[in-house]
C-alpha atoms as a PDB file:
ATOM      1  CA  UNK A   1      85.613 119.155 119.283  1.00  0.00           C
ATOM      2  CA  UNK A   2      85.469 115.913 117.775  1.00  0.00           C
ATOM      3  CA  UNK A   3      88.950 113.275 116.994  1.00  0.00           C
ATOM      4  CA  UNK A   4      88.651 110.958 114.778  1.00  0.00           C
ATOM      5  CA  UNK A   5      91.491 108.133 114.202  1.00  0.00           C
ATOM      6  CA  UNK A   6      90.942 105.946 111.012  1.00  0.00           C
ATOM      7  CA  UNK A   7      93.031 102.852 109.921  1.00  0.00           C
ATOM      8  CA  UNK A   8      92.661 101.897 106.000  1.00  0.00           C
ATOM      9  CA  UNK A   9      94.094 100.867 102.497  1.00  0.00           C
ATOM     10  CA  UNK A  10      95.145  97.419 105.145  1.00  0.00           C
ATOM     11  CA  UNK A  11      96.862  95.111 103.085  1.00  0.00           C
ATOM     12  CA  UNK A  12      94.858  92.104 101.935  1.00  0.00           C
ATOM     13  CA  UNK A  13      95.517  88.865 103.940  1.00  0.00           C
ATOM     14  CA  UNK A  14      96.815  91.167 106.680  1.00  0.00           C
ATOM     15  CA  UNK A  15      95.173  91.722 110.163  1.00  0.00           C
ATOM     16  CA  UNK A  16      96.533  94.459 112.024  1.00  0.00           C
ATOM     17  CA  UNK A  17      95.425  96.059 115.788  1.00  0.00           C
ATOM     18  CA  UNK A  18      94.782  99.656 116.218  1.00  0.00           C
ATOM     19  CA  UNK A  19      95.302 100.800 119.848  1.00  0.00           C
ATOM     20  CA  UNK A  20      94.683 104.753 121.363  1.00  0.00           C
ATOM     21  CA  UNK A  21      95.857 104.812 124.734  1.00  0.00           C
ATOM     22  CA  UNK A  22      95.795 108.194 127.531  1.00  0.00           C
ATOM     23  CA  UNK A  23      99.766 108.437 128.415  1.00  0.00           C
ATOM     24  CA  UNK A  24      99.326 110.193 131.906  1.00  0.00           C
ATOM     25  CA  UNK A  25      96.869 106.965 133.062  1.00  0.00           C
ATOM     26  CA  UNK A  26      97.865 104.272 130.445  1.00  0.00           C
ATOM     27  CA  UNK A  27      94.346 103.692 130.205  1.00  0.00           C
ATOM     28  CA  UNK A  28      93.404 102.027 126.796  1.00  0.00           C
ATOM     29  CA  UNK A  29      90.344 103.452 125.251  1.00  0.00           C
ATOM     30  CA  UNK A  30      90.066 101.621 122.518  1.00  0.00           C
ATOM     31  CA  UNK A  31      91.551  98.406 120.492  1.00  0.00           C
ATOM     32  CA  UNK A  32      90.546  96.692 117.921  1.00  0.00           C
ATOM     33  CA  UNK A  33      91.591  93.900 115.711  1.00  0.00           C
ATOM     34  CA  UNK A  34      90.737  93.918 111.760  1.00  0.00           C
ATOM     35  CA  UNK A  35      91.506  93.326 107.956  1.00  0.00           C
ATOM     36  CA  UNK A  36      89.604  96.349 106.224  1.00  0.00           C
ATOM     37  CA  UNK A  37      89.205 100.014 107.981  1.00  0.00           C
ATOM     38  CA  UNK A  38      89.347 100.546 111.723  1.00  0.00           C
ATOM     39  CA  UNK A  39      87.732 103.917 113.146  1.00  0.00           C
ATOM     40  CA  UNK A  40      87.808 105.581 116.693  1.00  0.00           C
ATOM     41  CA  UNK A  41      85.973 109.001 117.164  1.00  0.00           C
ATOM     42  CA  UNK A  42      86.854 110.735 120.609  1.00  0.00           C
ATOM     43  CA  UNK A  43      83.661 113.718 121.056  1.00  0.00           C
ATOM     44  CA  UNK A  44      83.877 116.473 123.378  1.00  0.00           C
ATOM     45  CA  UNK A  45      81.599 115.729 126.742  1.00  0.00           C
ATOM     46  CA  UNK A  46      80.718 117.835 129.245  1.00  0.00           C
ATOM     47  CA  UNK A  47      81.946 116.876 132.789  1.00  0.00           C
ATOM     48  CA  UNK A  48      84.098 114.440 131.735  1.00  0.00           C
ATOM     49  CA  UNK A  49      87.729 114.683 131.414  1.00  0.00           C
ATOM     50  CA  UNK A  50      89.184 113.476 128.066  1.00  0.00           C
ATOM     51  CA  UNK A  51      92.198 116.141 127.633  1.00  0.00           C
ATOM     52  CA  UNK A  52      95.946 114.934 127.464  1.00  0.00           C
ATOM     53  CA  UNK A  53      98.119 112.645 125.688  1.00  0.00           C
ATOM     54  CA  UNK A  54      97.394 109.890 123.486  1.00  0.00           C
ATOM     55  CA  UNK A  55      99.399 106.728 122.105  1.00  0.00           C
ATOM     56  CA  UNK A  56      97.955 105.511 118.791  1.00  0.00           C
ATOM     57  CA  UNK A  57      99.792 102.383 118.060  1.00  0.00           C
ATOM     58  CA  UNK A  58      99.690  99.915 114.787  1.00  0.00           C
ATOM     59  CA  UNK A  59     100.663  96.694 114.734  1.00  0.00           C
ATOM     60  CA  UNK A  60     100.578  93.576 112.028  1.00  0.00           C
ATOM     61  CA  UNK A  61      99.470  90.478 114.005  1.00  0.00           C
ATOM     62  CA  UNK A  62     100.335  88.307 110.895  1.00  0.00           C
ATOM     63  CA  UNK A  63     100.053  88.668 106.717  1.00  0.00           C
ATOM     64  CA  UNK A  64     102.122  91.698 106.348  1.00  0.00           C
ATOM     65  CA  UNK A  65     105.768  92.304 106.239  1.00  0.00           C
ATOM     66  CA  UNK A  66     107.180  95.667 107.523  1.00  0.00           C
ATOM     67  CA  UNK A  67     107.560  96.815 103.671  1.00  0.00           C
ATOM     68  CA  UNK A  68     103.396  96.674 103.527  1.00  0.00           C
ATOM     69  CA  UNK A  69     101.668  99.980 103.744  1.00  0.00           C
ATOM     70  CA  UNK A  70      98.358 101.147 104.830  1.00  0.00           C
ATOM     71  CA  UNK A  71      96.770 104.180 105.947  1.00  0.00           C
ATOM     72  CA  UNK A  72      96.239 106.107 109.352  1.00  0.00           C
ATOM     73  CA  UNK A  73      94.297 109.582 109.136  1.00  0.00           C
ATOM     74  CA  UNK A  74      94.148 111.669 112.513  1.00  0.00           C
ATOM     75  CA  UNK A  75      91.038 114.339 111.910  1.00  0.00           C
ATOM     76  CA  UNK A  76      89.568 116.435 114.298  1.00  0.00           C
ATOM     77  CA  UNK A  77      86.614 119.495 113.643  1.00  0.00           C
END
C-alpha cells in the first residue's frame, strides 16, 4: 500500500512545517519547512517495518494567523 500526506492551498506570505512522526518510537520520518505544497509518500517495503501510529502535525512558523486556512489530504491506494 502506498500513504501519501500532502500540505497545500498555504497561505501566501506564510511558511508553515509539516511533521509525520511513528508514536510507539517518536521517531520523525519526515519534516519539512515551506510556502507552497509539502508532500510525504510512505510505500509498502518488504522486510522493513513501517506499521503503527503516526503524528502528522502543522504548524505556522510566521505569516499566518490561526484564522488562515490551507489544505492537508491523507491518501492511501
Amino acid at each position: 500500500f502506498t500513504i501519501t500526506v500532502s500540505l497545500s492551498s498555504i497561505p501566501s506570505c506564510a511558511t508553515y512545517r509539516l511533521t509525520v512522526e511513528r508514536t510507539d518510537s517518536g521517531e520523525e520520518v519526515y519534516m519539512e519547512f515551506g510556502e507552497d505544497v509539502m508532500t510525504w509518500t510512505m510505500e509498502d517495503t518488504a522486510f522493513v517495518e513501517d506499521g503503527g501510529t503516526y503524528r502528522i502535525t502543522v504548524d505556522s512558523l510566521g505569516g499566518a494567523d490561526c484564522d488562515r486556512r490551507y489544505l492537508l489530504t491523507i491518501g492511501y491506494q
